[in-house]
N, C-alpha and C. Protein backbone atom coordinates (compact mmCIF):
# COMPACT_ATOMS: atom_id res chain seq x y z
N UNK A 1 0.83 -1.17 0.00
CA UNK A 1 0.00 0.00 0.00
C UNK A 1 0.88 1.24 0.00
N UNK A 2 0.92 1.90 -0.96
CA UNK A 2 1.27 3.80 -0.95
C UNK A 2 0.87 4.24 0.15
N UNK A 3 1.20 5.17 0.48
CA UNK A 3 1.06 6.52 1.41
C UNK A 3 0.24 6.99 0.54
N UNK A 4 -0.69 7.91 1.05
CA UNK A 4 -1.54 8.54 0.72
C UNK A 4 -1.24 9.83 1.07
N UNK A 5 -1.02 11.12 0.18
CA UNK A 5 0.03 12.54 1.07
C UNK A 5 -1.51 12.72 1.91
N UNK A 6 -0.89 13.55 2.99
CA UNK A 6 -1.44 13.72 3.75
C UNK A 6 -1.79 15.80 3.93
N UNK A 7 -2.81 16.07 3.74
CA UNK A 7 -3.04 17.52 3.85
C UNK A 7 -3.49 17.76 5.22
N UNK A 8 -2.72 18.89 5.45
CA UNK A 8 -2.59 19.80 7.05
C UNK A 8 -4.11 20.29 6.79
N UNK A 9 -4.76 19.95 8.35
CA UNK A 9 -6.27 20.48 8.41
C UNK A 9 -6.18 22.60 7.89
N UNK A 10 -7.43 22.75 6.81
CA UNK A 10 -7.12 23.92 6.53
C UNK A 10 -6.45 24.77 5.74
N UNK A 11 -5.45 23.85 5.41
CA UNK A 11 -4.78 23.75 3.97
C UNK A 11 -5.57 23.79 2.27
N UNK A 12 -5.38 24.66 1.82
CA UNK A 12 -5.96 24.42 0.74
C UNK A 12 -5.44 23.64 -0.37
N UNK A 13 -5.75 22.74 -1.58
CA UNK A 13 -4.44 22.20 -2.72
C UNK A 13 -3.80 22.93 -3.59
N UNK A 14 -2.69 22.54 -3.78
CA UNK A 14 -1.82 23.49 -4.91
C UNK A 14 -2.57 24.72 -6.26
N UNK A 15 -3.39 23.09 -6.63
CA UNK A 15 -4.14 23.90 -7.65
C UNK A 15 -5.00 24.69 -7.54
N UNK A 16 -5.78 24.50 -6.54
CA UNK A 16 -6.46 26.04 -6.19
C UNK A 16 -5.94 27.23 -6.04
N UNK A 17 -5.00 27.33 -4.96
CA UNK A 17 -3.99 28.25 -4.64
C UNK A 17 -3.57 28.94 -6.25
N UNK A 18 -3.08 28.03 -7.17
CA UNK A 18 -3.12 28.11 -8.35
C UNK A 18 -4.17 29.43 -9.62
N UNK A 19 -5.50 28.62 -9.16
CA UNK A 19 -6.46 29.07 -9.57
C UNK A 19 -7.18 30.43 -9.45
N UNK A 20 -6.87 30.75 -7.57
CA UNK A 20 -6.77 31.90 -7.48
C UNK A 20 -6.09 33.03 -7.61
N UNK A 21 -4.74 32.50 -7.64
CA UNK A 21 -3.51 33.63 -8.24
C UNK A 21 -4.04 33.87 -9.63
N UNK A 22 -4.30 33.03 -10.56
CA UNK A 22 -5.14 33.29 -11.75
C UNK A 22 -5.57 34.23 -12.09
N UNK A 23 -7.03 34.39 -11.09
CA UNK A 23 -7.96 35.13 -11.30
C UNK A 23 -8.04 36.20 -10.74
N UNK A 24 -6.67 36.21 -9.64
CA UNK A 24 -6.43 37.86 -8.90
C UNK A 24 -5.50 38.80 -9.98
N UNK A 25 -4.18 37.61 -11.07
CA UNK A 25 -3.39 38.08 -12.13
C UNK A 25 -4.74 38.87 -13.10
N UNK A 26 -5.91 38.16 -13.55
CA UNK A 26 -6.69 38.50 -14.53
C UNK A 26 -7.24 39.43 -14.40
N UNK A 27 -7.70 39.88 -12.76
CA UNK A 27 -8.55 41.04 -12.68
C UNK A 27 -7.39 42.45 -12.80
N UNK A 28 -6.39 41.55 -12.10
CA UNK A 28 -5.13 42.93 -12.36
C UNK A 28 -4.94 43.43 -14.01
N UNK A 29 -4.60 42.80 -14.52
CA UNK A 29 -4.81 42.60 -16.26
C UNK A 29 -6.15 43.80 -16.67
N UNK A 30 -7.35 43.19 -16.60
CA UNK A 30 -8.44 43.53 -16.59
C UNK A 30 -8.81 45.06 -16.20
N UNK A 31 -8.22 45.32 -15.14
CA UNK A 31 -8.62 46.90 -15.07
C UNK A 31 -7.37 47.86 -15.53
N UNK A 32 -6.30 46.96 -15.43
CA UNK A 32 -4.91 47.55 -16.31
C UNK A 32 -5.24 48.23 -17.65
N UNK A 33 -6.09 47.00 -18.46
CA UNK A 33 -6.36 47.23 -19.69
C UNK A 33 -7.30 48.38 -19.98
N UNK A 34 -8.51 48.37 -18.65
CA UNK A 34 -9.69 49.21 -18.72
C UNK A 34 -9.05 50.76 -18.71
N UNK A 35 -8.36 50.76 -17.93
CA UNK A 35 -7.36 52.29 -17.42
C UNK A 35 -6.90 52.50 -18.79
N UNK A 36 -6.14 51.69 -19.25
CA UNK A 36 -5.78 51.97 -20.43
C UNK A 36 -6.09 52.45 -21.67
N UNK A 37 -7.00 51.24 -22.12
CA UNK A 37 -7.76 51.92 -23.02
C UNK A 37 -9.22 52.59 -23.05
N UNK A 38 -10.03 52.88 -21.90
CA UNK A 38 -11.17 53.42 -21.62
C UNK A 38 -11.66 54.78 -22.36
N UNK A 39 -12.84 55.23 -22.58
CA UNK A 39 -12.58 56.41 -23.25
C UNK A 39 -12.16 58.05 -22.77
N UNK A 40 -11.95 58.72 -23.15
CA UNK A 40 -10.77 59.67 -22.53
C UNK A 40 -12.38 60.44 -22.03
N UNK A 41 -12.17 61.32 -20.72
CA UNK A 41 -13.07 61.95 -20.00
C UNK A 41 -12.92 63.96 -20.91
N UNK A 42 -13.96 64.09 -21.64
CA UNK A 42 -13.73 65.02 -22.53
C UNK A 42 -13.78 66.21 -21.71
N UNK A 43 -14.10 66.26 -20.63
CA UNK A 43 -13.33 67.71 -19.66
C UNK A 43 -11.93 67.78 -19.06
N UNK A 44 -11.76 66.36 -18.84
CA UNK A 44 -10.10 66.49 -18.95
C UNK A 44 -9.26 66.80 -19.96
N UNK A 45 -9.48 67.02 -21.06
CA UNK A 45 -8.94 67.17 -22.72
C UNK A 45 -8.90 68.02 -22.96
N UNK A 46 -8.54 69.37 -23.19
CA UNK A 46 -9.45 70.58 -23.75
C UNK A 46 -9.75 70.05 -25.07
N UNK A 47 -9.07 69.64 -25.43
CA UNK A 47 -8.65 68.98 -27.41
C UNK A 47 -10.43 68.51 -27.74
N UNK A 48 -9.93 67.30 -26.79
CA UNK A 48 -11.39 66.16 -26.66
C UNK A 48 -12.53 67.42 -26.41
N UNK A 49 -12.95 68.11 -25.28
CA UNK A 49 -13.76 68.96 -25.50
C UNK A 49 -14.51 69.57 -26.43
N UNK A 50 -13.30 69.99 -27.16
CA UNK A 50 -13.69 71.27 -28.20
C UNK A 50 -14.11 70.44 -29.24
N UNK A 51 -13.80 69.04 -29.22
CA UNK A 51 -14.78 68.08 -30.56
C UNK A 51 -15.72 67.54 -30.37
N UNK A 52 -16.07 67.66 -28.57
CA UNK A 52 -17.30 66.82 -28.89
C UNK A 52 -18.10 68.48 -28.76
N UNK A 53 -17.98 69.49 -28.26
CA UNK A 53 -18.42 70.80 -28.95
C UNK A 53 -18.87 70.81 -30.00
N UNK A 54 -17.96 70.82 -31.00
CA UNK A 54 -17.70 71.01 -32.18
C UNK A 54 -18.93 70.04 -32.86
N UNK A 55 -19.14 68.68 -32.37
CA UNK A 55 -20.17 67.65 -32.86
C UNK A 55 -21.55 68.09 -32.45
N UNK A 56 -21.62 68.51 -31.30
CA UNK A 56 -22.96 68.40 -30.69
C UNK A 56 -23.39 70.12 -31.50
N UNK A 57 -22.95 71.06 -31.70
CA UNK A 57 -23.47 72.46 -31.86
C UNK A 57 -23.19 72.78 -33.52
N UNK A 58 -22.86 71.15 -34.30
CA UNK A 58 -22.44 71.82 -35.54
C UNK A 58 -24.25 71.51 -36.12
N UNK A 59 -24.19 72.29 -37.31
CA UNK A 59 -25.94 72.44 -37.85
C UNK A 59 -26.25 71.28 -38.31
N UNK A 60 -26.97 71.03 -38.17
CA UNK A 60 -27.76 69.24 -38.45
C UNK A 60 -29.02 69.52 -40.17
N UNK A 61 -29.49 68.47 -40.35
CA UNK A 61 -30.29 69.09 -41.65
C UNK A 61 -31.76 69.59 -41.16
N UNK A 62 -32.57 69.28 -40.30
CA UNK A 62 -33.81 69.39 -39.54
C UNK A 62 -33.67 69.57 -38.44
N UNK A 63 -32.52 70.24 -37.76
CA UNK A 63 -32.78 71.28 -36.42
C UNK A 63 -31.47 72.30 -36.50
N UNK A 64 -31.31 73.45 -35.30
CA UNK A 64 -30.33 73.92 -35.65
C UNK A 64 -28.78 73.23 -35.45
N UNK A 65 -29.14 72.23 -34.51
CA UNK A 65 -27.54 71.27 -33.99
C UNK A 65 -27.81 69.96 -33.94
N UNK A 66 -27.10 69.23 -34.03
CA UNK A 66 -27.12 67.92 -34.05
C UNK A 66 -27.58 67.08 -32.68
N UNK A 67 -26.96 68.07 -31.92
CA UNK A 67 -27.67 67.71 -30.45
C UNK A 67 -29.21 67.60 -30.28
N UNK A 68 -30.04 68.95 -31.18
CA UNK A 68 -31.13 69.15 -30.71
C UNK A 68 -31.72 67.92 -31.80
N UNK A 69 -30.90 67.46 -33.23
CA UNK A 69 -31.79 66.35 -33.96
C UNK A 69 -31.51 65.21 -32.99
N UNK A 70 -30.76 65.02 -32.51
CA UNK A 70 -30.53 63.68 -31.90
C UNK A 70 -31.86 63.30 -30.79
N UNK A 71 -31.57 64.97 -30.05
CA UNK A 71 -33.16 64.64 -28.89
C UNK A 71 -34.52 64.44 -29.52
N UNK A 72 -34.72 65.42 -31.01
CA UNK A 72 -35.81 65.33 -31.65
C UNK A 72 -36.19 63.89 -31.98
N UNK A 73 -34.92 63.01 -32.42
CA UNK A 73 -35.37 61.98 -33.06
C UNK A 73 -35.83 61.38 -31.47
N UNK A 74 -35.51 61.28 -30.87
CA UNK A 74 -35.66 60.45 -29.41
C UNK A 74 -37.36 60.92 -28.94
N UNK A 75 -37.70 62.14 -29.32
CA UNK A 75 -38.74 62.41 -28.95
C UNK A 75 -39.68 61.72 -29.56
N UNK A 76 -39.73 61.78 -31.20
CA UNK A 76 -40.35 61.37 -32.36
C UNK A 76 -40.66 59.65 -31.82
N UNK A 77 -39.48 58.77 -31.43
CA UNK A 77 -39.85 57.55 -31.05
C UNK A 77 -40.52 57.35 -30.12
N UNK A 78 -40.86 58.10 -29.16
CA UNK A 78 -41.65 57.55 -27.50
C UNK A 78 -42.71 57.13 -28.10
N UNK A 79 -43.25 55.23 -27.21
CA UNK A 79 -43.99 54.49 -27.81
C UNK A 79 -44.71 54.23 -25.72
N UNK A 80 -45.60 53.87 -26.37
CA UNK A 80 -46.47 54.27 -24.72
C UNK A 80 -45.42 52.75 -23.89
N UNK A 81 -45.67 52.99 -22.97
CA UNK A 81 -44.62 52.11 -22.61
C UNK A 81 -43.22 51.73 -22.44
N UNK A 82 -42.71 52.13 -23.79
CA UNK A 82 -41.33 51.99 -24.12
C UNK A 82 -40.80 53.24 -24.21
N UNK A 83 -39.63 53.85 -24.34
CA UNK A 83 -39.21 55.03 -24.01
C UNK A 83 -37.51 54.53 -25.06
N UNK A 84 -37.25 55.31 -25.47
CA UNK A 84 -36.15 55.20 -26.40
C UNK A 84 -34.90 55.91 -25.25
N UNK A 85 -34.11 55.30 -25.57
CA UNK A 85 -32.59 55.94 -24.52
C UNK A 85 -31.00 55.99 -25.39
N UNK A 86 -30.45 57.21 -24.69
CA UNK A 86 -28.84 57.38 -25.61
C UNK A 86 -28.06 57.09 -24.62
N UNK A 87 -27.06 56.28 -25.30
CA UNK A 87 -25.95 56.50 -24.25
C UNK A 87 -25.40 57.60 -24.12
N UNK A 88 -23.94 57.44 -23.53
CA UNK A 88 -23.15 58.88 -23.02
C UNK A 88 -22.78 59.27 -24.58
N UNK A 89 -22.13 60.32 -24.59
CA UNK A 89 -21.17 60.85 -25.73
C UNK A 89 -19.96 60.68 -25.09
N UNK A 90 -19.60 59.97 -26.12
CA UNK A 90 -17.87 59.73 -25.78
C UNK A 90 -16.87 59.76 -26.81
N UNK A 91 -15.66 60.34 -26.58
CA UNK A 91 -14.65 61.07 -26.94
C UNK A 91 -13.39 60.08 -27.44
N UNK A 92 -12.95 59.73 -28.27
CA UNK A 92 -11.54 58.99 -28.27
C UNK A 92 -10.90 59.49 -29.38
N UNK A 93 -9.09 59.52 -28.77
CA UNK A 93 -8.43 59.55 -30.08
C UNK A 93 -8.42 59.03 -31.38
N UNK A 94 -8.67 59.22 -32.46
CA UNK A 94 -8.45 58.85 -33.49
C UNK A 94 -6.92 58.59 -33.77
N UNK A 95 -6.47 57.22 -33.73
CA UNK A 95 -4.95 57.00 -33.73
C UNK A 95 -4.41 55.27 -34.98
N UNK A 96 -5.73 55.48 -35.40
CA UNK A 96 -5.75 54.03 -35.97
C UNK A 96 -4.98 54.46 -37.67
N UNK A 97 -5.81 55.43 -38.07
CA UNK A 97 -5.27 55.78 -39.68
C UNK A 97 -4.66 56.85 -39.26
N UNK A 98 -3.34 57.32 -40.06
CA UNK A 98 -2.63 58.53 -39.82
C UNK A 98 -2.68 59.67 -40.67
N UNK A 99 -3.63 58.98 -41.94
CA UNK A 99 -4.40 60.48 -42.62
C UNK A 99 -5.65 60.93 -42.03
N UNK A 100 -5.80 60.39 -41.00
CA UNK A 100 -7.49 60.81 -40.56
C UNK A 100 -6.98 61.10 -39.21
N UNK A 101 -6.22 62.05 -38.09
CA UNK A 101 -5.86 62.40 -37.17
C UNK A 101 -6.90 63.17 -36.56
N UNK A 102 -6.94 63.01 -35.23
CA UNK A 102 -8.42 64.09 -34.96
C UNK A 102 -8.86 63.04 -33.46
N UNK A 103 -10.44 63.18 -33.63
CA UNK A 103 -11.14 63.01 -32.43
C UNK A 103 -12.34 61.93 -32.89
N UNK A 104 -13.00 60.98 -32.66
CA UNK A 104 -13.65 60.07 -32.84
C UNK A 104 -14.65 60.34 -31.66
N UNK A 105 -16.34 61.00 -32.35
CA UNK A 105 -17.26 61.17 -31.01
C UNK A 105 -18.27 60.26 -31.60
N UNK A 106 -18.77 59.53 -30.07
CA UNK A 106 -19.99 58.57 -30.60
C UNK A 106 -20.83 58.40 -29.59
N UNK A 107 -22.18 58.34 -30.51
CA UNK A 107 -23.35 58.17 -29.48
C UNK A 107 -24.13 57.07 -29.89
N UNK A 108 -25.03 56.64 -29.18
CA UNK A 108 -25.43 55.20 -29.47
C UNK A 108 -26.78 55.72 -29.24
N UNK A 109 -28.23 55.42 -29.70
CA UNK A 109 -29.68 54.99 -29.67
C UNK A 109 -29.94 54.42 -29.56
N UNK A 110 -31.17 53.83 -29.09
CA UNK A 110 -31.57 52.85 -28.91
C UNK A 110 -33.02 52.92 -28.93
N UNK A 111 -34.00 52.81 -30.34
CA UNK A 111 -35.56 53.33 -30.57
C UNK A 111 -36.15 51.84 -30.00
N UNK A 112 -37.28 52.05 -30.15
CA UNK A 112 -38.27 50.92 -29.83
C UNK A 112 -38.80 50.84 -31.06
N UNK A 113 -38.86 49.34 -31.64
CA UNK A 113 -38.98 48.72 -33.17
C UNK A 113 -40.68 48.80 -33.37
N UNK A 114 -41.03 47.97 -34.11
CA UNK A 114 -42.52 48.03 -34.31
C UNK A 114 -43.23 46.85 -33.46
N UNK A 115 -42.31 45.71 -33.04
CA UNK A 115 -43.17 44.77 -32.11
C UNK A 115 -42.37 45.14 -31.06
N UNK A 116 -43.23 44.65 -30.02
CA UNK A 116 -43.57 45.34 -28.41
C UNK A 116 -42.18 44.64 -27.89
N UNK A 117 -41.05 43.64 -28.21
CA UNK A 117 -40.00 43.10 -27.73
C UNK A 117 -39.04 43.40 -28.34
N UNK A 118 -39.08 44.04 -29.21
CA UNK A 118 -37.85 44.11 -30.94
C UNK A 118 -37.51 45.88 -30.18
N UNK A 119 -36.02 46.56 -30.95
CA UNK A 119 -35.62 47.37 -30.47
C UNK A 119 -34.84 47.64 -31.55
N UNK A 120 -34.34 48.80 -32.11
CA UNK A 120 -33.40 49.48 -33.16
C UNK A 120 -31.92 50.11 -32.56
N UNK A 121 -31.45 49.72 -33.09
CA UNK A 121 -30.18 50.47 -32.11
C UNK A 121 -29.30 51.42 -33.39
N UNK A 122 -29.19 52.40 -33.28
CA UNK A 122 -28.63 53.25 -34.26
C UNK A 122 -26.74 53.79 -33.06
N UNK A 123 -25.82 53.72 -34.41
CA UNK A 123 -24.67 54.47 -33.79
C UNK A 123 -23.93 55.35 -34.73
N UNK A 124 -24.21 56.68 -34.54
CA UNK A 124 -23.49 57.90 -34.71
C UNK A 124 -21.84 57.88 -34.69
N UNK A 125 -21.11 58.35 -35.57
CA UNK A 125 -19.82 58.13 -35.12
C UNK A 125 -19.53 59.34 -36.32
N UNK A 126 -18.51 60.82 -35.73
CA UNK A 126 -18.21 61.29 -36.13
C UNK A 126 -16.50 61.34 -36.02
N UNK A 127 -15.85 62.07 -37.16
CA UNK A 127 -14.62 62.29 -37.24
C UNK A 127 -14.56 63.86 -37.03
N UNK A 128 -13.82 64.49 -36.10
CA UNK A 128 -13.43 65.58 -35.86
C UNK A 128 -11.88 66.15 -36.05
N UNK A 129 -12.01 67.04 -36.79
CA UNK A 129 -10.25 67.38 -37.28
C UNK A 129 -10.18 68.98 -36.34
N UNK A 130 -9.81 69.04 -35.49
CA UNK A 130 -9.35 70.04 -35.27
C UNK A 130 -8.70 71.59 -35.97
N UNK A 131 -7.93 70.99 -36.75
CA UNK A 131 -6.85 72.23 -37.70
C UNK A 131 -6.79 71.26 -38.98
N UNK A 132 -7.75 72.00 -39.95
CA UNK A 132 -8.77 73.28 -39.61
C UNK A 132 -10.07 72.43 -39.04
N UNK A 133 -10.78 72.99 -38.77
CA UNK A 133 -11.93 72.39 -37.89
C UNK A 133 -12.89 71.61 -39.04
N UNK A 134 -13.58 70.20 -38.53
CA UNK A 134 -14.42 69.88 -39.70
C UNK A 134 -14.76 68.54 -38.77
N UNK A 135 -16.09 68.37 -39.16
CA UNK A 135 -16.83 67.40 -38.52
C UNK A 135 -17.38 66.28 -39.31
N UNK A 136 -17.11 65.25 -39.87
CA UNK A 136 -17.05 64.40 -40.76
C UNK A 136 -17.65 63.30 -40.45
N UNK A 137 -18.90 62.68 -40.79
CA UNK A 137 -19.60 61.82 -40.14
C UNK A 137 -18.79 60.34 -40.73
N UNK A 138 -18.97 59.25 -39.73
CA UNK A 138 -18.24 57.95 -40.39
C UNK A 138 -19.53 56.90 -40.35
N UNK A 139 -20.93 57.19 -40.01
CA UNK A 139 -21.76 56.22 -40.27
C UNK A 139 -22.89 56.68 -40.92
N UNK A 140 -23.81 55.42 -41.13
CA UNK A 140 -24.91 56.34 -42.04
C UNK A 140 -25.76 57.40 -41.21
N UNK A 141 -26.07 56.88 -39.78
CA UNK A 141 -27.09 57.75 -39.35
C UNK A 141 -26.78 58.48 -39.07
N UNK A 142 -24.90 59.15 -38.93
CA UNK A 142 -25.07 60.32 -38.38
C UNK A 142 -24.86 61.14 -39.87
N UNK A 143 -24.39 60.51 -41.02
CA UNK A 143 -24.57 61.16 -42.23
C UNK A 143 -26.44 61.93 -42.62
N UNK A 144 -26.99 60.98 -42.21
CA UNK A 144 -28.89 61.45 -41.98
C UNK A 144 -28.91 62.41 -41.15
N UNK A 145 -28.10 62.59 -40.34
CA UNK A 145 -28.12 64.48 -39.59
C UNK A 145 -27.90 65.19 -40.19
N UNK A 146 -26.59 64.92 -40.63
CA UNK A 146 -26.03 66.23 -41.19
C UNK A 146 -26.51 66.97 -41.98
N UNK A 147 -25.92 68.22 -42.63
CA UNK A 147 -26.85 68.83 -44.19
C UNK A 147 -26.40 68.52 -45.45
């Protein structure tokens, strides 16, 4: 007959011990990454600021700013019951193409569809160039704002 190892009362096994270093490495990882790449807070920026400015107050085709079509359209959808919602506006460098330098602002919708469970989700995504200033839509719906 083998020995059978013997574990100290309270002791946990290797591999657990294991398992949890794991998942304490992953969460470290995890908010490392979040810090990292999260989207930049556009009052900390002046840069970031002045584009999502620049997005929300530039003239839209059916109101005077894009801000006020964005709420219009939100109004236009309220369905008894259901209620249409935007996310935040958020700000990120544009760092991916190096002829398109600037500011990347995006907002997300979210209408209520024609059956009572179904839902539309629309996302806005503009390009902002600073010097010289210009607000350049990169999807269709926010191209449907513009003029």
């Amino acid at each position: 007959m083998s020995p059978v190892p013997r574990q100290e009362p309270g002791r946990r096994p290797a591999w657990i011990r294991w398992v949890e270093w794991g998942l304490v490495a992953a969460l470290v990882v995890g908010i490392g990454g979040y810090l990292f790449w999260k989207p930049l807070n556009p009052m900390a920026d002046p840069k970031a600021a002045h584009a999502l400015a620049l997005v929300q107050t530039h003239p839209a085709r059916n109101a005077p700013s894009i801000r006020q079509a964005i709420d219009g359209i939100m109004q236009d959808n309220q369905k008894p019951g259901r209620s249409p919602s935007a996310s935040e506006w958020t700000v990120q460098r544009n760092n991916r193409t190096p002829d398109r330098q600037g500011y990347v602002v995006r907002v997300e919708l979210r209408l209520p569809g024609d059956q009572p469970h179904r839902w539309i989700e629309w996302e806005y995504l503009w390009l902002v160039q600073l010097s010289p200033e210009a607000v350049i839509p990169l999807s269709r719906p926010a191209s449907e704002v513009m003029p």
